[in-house]
C-alpha atoms as a PDB file:
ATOM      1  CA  UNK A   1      77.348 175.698 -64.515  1.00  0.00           C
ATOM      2  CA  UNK A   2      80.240 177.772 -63.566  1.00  0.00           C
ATOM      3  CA  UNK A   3      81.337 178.868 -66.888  1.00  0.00           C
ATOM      4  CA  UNK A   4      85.310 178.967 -66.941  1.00  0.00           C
ATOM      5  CA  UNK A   5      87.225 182.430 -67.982  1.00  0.00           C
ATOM      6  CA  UNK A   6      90.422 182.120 -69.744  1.00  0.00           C
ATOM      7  CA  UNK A   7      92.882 185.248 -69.263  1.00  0.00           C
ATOM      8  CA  UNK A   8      95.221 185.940 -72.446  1.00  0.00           C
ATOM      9  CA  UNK A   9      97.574 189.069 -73.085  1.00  0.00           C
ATOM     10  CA  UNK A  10      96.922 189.281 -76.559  1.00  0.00           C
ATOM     11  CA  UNK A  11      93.232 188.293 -78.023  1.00  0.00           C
ATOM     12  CA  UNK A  12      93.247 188.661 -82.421  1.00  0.00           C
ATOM     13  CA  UNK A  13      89.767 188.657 -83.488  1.00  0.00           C
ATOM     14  CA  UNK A  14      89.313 187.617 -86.660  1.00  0.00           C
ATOM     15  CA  UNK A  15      92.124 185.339 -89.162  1.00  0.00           C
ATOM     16  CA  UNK A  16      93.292 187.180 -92.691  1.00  0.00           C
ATOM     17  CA  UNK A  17      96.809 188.443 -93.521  1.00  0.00           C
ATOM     18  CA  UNK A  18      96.401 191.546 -90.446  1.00  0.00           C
ATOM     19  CA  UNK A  19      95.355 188.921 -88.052  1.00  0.00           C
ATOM     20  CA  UNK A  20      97.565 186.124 -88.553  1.00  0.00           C
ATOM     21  CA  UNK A  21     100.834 188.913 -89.229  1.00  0.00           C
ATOM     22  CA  UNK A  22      99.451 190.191 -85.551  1.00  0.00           C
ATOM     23  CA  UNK A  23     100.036 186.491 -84.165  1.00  0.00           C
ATOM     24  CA  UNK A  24     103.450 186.245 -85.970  1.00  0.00           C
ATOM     25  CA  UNK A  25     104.790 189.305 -84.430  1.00  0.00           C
ATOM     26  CA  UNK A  26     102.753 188.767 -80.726  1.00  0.00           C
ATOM     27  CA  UNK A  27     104.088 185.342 -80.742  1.00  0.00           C
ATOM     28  CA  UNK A  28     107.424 186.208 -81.206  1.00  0.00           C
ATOM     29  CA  UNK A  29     107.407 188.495 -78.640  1.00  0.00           C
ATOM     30  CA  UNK A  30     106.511 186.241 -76.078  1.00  0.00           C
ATOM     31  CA  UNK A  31     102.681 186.892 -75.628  1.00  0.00           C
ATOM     32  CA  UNK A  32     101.328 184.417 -76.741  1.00  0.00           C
ATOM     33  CA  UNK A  33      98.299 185.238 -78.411  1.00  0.00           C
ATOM     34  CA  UNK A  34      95.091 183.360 -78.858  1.00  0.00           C
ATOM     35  CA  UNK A  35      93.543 184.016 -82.347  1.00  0.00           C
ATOM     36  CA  UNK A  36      89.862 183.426 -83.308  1.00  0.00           C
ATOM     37  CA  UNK A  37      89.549 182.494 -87.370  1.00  0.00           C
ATOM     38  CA  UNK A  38      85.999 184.116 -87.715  1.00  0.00           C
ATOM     39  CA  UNK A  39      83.470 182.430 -89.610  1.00  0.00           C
ATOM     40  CA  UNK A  40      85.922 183.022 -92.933  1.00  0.00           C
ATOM     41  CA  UNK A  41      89.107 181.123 -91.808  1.00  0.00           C
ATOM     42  CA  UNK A  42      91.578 182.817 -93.348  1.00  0.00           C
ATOM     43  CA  UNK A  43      89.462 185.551 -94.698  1.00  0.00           C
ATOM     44  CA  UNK A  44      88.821 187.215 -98.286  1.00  0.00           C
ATOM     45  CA  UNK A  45      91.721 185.800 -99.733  1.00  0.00           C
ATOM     46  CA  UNK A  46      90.511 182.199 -99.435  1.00  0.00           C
ATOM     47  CA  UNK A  47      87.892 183.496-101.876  1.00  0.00           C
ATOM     48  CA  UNK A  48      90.688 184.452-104.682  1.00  0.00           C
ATOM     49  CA  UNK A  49      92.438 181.993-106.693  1.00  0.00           C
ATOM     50  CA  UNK A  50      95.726 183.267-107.909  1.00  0.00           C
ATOM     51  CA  UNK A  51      97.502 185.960-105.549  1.00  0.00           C
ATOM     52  CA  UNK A  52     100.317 187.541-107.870  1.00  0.00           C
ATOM     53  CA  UNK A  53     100.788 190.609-106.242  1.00  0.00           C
ATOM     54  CA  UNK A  54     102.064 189.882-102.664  1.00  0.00           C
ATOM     55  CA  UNK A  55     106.074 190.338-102.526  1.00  0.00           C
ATOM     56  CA  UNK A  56     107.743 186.933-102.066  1.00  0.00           C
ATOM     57  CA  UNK A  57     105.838 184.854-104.162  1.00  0.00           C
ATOM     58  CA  UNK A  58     107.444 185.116-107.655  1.00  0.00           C
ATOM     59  CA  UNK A  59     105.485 182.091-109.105  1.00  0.00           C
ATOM     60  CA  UNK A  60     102.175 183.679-107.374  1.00  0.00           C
ATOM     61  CA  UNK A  61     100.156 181.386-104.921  1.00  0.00           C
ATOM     62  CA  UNK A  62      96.357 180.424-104.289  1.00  0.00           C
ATOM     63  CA  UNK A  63      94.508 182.434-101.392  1.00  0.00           C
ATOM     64  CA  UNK A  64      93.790 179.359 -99.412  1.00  0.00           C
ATOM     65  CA  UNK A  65      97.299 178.139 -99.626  1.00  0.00           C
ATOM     66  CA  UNK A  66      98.943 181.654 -98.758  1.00  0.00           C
ATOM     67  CA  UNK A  67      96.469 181.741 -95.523  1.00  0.00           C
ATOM     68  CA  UNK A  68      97.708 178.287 -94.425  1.00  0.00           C
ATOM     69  CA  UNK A  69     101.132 179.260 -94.650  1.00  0.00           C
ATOM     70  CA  UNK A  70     100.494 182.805 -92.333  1.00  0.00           C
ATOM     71  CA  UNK A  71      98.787 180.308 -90.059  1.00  0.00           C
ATOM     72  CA  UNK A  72     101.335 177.582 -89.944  1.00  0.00           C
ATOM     73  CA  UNK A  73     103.858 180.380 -89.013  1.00  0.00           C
ATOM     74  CA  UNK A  74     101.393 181.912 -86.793  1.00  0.00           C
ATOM     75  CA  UNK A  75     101.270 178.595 -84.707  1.00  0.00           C
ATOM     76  CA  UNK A  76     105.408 177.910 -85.001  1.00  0.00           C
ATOM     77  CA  UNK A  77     105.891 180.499 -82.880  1.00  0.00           C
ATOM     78  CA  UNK A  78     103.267 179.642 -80.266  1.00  0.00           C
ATOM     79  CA  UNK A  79     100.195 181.297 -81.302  1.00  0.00           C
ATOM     80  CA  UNK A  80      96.875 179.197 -80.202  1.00  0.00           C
ATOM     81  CA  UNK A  81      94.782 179.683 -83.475  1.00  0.00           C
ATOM     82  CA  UNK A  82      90.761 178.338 -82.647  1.00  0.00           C
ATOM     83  CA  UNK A  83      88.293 178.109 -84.537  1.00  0.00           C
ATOM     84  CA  UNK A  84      85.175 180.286 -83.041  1.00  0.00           C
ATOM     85  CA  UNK A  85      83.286 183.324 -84.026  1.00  0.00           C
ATOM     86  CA  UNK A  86      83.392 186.634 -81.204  1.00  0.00           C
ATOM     87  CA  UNK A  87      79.538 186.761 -80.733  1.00  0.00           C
ATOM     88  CA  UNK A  88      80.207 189.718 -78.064  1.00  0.00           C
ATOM     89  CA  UNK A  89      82.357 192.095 -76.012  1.00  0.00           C
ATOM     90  CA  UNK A  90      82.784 194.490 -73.313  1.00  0.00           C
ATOM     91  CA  UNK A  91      85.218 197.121 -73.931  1.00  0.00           C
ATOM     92  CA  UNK A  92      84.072 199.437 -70.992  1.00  0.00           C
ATOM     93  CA  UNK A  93      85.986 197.434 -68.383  1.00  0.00           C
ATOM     94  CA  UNK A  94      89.899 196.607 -68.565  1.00  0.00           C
ATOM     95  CA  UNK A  95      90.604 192.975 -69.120  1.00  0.00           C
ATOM     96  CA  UNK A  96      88.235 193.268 -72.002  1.00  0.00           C
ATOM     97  CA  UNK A  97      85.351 190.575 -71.451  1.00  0.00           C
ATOM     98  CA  UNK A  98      85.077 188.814 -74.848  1.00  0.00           C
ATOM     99  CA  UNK A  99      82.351 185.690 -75.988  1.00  0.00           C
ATOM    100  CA  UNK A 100      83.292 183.506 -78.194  1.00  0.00           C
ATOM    101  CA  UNK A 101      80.211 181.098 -79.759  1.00  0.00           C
ATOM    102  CA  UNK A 102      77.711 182.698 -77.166  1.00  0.00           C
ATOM    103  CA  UNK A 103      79.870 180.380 -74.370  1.00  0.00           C
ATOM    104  CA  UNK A 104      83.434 180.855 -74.416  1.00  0.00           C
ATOM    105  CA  UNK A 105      84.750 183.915 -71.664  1.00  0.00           C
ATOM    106  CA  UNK A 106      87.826 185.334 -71.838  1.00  0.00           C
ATOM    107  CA  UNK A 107      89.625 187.745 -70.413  1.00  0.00           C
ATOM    108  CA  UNK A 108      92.135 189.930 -72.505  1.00  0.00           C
ATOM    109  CA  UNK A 109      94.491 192.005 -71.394  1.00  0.00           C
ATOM    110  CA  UNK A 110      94.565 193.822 -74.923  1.00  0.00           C
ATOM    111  CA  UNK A 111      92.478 192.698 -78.140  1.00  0.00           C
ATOM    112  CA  UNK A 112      93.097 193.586 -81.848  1.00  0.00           C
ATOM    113  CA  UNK A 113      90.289 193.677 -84.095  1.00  0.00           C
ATOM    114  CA  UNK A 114      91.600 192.222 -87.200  1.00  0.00           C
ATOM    115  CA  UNK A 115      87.643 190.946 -88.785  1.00  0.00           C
ATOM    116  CA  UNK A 116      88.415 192.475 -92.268  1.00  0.00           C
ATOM    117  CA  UNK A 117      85.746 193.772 -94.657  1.00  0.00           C
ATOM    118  CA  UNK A 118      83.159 191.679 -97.379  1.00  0.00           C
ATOM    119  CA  UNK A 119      82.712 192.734-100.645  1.00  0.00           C
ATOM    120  CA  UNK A 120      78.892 193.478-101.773  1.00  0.00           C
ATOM    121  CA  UNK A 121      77.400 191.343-104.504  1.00  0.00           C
ATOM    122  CA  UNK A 122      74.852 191.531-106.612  1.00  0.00           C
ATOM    123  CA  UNK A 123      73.088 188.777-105.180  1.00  0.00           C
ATOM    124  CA  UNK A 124      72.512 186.430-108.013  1.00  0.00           C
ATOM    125  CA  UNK A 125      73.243 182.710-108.325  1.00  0.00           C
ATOM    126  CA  UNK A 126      75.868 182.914-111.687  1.00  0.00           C
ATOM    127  CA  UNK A 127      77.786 185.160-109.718  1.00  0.00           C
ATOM    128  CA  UNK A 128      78.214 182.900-106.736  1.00  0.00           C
ATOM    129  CA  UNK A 129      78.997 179.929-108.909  1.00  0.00           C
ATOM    130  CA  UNK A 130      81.736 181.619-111.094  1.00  0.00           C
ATOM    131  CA  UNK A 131      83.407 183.593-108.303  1.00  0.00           C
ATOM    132  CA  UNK A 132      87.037 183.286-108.642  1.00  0.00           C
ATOM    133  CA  UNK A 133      86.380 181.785-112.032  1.00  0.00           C
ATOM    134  CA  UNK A 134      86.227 185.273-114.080  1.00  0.00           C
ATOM    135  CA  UNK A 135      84.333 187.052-110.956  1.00  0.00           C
ATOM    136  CA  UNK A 136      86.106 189.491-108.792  1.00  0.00           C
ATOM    137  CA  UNK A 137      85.285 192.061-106.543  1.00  0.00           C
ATOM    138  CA  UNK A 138      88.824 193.107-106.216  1.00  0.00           C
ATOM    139  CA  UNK A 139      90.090 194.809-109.826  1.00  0.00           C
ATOM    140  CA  UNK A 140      93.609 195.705-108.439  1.00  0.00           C
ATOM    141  CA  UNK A 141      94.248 191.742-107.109  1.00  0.00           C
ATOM    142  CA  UNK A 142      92.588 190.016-110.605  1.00  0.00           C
ATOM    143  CA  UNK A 143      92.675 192.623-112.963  1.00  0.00           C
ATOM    144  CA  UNK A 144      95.807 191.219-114.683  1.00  0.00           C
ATOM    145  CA  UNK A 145      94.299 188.028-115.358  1.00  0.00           C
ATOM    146  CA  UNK A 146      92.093 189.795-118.477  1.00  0.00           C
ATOM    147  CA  UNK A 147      94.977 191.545-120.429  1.00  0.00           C
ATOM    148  CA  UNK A 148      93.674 192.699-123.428  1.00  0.00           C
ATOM    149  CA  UNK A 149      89.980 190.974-122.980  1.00  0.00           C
ATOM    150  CA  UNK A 150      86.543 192.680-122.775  1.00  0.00           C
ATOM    151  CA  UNK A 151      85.080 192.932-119.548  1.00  0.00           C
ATOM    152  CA  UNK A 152      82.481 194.396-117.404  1.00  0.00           C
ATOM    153  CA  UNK A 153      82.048 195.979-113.891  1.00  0.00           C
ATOM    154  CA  UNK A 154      79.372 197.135-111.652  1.00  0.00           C
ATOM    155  CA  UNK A 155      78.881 200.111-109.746  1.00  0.00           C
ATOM    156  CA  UNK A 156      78.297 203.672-109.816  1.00  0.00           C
ATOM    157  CA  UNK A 157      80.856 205.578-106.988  1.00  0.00           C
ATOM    158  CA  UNK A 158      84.129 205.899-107.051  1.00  0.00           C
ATOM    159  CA  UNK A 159      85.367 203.142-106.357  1.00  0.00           C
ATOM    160  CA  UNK A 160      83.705 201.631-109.261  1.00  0.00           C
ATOM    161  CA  UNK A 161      84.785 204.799-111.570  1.00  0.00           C
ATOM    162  CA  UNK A 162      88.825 204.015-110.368  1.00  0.00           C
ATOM    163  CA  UNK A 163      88.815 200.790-111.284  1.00  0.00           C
ATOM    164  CA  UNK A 164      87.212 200.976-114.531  1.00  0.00           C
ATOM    165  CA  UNK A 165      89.791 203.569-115.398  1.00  0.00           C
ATOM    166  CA  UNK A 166      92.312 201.119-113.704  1.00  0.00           C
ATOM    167  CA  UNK A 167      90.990 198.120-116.166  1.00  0.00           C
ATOM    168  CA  UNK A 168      91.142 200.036-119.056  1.00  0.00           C
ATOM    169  CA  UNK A 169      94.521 200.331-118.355  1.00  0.00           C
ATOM    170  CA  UNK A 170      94.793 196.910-118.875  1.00  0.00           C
ATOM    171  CA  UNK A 171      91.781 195.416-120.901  1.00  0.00           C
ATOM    172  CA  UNK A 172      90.951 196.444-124.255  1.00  0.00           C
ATOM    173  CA  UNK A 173      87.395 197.238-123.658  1.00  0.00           C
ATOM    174  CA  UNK A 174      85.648 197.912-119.925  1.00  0.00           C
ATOM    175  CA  UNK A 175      81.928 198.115-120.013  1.00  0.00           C
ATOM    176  CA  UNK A 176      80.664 199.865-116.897  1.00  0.00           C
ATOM    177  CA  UNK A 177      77.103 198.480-115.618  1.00  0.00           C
ATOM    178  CA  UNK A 178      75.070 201.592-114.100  1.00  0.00           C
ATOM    179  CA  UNK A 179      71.837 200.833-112.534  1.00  0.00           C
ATOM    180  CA  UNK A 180      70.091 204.758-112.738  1.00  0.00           C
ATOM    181  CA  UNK A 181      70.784 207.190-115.162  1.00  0.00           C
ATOM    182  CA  UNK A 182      73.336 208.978-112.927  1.00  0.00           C
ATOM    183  CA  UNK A 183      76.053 208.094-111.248  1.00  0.00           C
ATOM    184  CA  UNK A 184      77.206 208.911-107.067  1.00  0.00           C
ATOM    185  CA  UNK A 185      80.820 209.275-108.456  1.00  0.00           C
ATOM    186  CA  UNK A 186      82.459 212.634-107.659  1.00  0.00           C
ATOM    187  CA  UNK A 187      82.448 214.922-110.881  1.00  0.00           C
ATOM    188  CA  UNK A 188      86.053 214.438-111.288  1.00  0.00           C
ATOM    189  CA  UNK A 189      85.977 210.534-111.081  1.00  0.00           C
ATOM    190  CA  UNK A 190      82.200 210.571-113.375  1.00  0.00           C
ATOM    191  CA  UNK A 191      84.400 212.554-116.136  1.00  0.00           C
ATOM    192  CA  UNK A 192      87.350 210.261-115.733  1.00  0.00           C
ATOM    193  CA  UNK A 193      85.275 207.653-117.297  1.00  0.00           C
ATOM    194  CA  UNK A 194      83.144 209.305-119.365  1.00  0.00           C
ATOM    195  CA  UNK A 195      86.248 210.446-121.703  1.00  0.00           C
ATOM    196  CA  UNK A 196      88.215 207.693-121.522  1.00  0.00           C
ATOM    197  CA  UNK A 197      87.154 206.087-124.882  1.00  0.00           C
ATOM    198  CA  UNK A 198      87.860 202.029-123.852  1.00  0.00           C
ATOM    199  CA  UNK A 199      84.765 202.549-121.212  1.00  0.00           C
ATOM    200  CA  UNK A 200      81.371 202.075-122.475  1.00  0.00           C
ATOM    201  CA  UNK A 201      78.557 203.137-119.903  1.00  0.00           C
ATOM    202  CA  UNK A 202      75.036 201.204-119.796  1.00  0.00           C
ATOM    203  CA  UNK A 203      73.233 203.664-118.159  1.00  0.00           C
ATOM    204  CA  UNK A 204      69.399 202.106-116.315  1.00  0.00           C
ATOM    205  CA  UNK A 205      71.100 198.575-116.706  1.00  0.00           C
ATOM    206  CA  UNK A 206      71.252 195.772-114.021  1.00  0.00           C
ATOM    207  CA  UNK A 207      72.524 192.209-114.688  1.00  0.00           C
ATOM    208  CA  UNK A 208      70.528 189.351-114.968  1.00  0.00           C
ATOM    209  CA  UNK A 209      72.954 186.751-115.699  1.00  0.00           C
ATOM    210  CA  UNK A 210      76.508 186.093-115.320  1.00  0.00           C
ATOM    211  CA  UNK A 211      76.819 183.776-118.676  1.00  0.00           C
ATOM    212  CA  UNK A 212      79.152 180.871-118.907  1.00  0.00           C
ATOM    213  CA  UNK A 213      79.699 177.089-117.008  1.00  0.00           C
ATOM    214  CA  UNK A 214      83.371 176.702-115.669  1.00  0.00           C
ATOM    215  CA  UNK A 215      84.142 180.310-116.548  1.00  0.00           C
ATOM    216  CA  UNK A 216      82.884 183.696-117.734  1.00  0.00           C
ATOM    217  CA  UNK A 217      82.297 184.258-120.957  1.00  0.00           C
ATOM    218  CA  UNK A 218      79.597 186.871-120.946  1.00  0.00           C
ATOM    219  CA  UNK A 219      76.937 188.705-119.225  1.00  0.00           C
ATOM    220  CA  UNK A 220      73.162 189.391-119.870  1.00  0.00           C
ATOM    221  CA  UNK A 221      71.513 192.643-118.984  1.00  0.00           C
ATOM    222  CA  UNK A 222      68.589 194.446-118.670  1.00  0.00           C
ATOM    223  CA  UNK A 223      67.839 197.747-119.368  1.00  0.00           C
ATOM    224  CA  UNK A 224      65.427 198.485-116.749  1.00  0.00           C
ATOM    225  CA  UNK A 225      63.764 201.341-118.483  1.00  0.00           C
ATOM    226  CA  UNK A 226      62.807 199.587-121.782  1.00  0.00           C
ATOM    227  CA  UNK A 227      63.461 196.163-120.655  1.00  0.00           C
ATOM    228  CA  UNK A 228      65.785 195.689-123.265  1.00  0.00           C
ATOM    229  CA  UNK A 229      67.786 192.741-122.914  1.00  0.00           C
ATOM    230  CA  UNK A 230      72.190 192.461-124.075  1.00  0.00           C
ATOM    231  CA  UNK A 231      74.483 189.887-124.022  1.00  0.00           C
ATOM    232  CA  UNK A 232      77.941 191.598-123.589  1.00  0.00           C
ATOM    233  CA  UNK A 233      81.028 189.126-124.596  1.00  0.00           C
ATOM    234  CA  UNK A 234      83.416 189.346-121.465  1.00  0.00           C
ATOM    235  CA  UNK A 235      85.467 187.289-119.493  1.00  0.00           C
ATOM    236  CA  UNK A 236      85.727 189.177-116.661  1.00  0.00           C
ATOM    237  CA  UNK A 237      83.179 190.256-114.485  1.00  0.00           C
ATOM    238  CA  UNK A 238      83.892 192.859-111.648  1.00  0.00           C
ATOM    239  CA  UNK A 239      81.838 193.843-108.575  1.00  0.00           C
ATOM    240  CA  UNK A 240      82.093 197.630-107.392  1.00  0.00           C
ATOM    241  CA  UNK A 241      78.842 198.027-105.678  1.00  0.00           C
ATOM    242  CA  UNK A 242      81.179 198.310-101.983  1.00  0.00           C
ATOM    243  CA  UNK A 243      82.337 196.705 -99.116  1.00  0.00           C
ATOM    244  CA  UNK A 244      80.880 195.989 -95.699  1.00  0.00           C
ATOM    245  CA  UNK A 245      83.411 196.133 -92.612  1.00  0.00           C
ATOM    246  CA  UNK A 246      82.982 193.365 -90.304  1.00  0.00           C
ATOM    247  CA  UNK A 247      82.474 195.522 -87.256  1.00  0.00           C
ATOM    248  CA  UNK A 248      79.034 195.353 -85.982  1.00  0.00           C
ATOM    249  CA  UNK A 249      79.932 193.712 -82.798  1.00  0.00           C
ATOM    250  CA  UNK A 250      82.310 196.382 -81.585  1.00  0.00           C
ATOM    251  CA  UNK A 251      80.219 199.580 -82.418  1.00  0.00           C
ATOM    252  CA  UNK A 252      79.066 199.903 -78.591  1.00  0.00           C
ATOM    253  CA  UNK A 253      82.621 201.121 -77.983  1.00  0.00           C
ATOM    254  CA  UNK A 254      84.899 201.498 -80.678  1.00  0.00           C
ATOM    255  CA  UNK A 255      84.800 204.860 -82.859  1.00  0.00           C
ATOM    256  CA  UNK A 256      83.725 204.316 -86.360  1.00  0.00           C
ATOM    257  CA  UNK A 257      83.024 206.556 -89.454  1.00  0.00           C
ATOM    258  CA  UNK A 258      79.652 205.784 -91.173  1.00  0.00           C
ATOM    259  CA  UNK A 259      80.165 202.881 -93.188  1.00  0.00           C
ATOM    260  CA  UNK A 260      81.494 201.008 -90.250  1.00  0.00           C
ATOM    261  CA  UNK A 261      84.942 201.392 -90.978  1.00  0.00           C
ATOM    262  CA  UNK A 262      86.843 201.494 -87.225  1.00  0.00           C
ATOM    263  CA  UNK A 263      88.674 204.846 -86.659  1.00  0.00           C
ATOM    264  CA  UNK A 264      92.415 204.619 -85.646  1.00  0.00           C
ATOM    265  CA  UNK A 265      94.638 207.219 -84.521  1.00  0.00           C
ATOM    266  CA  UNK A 266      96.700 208.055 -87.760  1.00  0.00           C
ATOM    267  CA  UNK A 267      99.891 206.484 -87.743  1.00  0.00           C
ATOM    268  CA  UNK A 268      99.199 203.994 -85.421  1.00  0.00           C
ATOM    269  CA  UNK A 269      96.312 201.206 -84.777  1.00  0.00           C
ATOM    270  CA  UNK A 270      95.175 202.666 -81.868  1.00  0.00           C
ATOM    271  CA  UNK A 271      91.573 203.108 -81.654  1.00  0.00           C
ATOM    272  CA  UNK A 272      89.653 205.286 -78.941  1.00  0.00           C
ATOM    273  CA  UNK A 273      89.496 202.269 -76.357  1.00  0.00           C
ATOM    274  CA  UNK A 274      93.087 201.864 -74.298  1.00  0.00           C
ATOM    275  CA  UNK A 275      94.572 198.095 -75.103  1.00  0.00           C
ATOM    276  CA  UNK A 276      92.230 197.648 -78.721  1.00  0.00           C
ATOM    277  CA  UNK A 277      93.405 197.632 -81.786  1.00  0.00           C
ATOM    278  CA  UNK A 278      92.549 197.409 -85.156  1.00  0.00           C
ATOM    279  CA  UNK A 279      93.967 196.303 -88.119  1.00  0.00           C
ATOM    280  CA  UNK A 280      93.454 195.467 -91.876  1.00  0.00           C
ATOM    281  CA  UNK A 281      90.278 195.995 -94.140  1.00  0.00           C
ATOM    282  CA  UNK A 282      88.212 196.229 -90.440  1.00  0.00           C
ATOM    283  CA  UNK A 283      89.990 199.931 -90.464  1.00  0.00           C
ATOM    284  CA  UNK A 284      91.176 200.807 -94.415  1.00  0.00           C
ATOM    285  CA  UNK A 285      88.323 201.737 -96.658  1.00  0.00           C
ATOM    286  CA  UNK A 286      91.501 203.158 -99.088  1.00  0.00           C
ATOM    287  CA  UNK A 287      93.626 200.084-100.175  1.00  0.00           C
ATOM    288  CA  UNK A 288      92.024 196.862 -99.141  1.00  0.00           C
ATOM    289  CA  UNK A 289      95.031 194.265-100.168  1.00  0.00           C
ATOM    290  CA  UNK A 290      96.662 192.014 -98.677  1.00  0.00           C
ATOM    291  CA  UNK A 291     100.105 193.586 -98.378  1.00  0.00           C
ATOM    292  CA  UNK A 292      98.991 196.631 -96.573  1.00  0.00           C
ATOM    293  CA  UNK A 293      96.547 194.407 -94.202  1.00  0.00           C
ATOM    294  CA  UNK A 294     100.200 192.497 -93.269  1.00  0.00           C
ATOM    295  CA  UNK A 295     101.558 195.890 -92.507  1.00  0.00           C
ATOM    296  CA  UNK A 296      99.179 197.400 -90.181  1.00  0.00           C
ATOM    297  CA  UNK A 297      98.559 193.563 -88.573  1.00  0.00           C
ATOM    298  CA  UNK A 298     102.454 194.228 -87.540  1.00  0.00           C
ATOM    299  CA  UNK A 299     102.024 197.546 -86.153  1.00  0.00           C
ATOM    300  CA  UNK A 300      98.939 196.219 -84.276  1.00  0.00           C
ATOM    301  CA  UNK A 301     101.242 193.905 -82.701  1.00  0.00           C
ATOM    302  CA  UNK A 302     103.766 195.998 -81.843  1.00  0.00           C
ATOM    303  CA  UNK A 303     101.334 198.709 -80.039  1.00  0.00           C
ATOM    304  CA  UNK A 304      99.905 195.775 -78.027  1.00  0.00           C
ATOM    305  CA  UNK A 305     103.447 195.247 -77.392  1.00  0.00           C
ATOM    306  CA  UNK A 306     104.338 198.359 -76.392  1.00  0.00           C
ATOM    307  CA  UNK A 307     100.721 199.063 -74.502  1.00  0.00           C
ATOM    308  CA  UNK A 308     101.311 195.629 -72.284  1.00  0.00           C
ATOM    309  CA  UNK A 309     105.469 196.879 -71.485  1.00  0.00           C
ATOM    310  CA  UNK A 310     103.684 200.604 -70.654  1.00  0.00           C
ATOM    311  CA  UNK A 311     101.101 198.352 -68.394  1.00  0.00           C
ATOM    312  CA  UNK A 312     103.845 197.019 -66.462  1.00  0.00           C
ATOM    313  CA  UNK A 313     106.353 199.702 -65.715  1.00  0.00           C
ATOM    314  CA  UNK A 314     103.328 201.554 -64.215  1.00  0.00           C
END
């Protein structure tokens, strides 16, 4: 069977706010761009409830919702958004050779990688069921929601240390859930928390149970030294333990450091490959929202842009 092989200027891999702000800008410049959604239409955000931090939205707006609208303006302008998951690519040759579902060949003339980043969980059923209902791996997007509550988070790096010390800004009590009896925080971050007298740190503690029905209202765990069990009243649960970059496919060509995270030339979303570009949580291991995963989406766009004009004038 002869399989058929599409040829597109601009190829977005992957459907969050970088990805679908690529498409908006792409589009409008007359390049119409074919976007994959990934196996996560719509990424992370369709994961978070209330989204009260992204400009424009006074009254706030669900993840899911705020995804369909990027889409729905996404397709206005002429963008072909299909469903499909990039099971391969060949970056070594110029068009790009791109799979889509193992069957699906096309050609692009330039691709951006726009596949985001998933957060790390613990693992354990609670924690799937309540997720978005007092769960969070995000404590700068949900933090807000527990004003003046008691909650807990997870991890031992910095990350973890920043936004316990960003909670406790907020809450009125952040326990911080450490599984050894050290942390892999830098010194400055580890003493950040250690003095700041709203954190309480289990030390040799893991969680068992994420307690509640419709919502959090606690959390059991285990001291797993002694065995020890604790129920801690909180109604906010926070996961710290990372994030994963959505990359693997691409690592045959594209520069990464070495948790995954693609490499771009600073100032720009140019990675090491002429004509690919990345964008969003696939290439920012610092900020992670949606606002700045908008931003670099546009600039992805606009280098494409640019690369494609460069292309022809040659």
């Amino acid at each position: 069977m002869n399989q058929e092989i599409e040829r597109v200027k601009v190829l977005i891999i992957g459907s969050g706010p970088a990805g679908y702000t690529a498409a908006i800008y792409a589009s409008r410049a007359g390049l119409t761009p074919v976007l994959y959604t990934g196996g996560q239409p719509g990424g992370q955000l369709t994961i978070t409830n209330d989204v009260e931090n992204y400009p424009g939205y006074p009254d706030g707006i669900m993840g899911p919702e705020m995804m369909e609208d990027f889409r729905k303006q996404a397709e206005r302008f002429g963008t072909s958004v299909r469903y499909g998951q990039v099971t391969k690519v060949d970056f070594s040759t110029r068009p790009h050779v791109v799979t889509v579902d193992d069957q699906i060949m096309i050609h692009a003339d330039t691709t951006v990688i726009s596949t985001g980043a998933s957060a790390k969980w613990l693992g354990i059923e609670s924690e799937t069921r309540l997720n978005g209902k007092g769960v969070s791996a995000c404590a700068v997007c949900d933090g807000f929601f527990f004003k003046g509550q008691d909650v807990a988070i997870v991890g031992a790096g910095d990350t973890a240390c920043e936004e316990a010390t960003y909670l406790s800004n907020i809450c009125s009590k952040v326990y911080m859930i450490v599984r050894k009896d050290e942390m892999r925080a830098s010194q400055i971050m580890q003493s950040r928390v250690m003095n700041n007298p709203k954190i309480e740190i289990l030390w040799n503690s893991e969680t068992e149970e994420i307690l509640g029905e419709d919502e959090v209202i606690g959390a059991r765990i285990v001291n797993n030294k002694t065995g020890e069990k604790r129920d801690l009243a909180v109604s906010g649960f926070f996961v710290a333990i990372g994030h994963q970059p959505n990359t693997e496919i691409f690592k045959d060509f594209i520069h990464m450091d070495h948790s995954g995270y693609i490499k771009t030339i600073p100032g720009t979303s140019k990675t090491n490959v002429e004509g690919v570009f990345a964008c969003g949580d696939a290439q920012d291991n610092v900020y992670r929202q949606a606002v700045t995963a908008a931003g670099t989406g546009c600039m992805a766009a606009l280098d494409a842009e640019r690369f494609l004009a460069a292309q022809e004038n040659h």
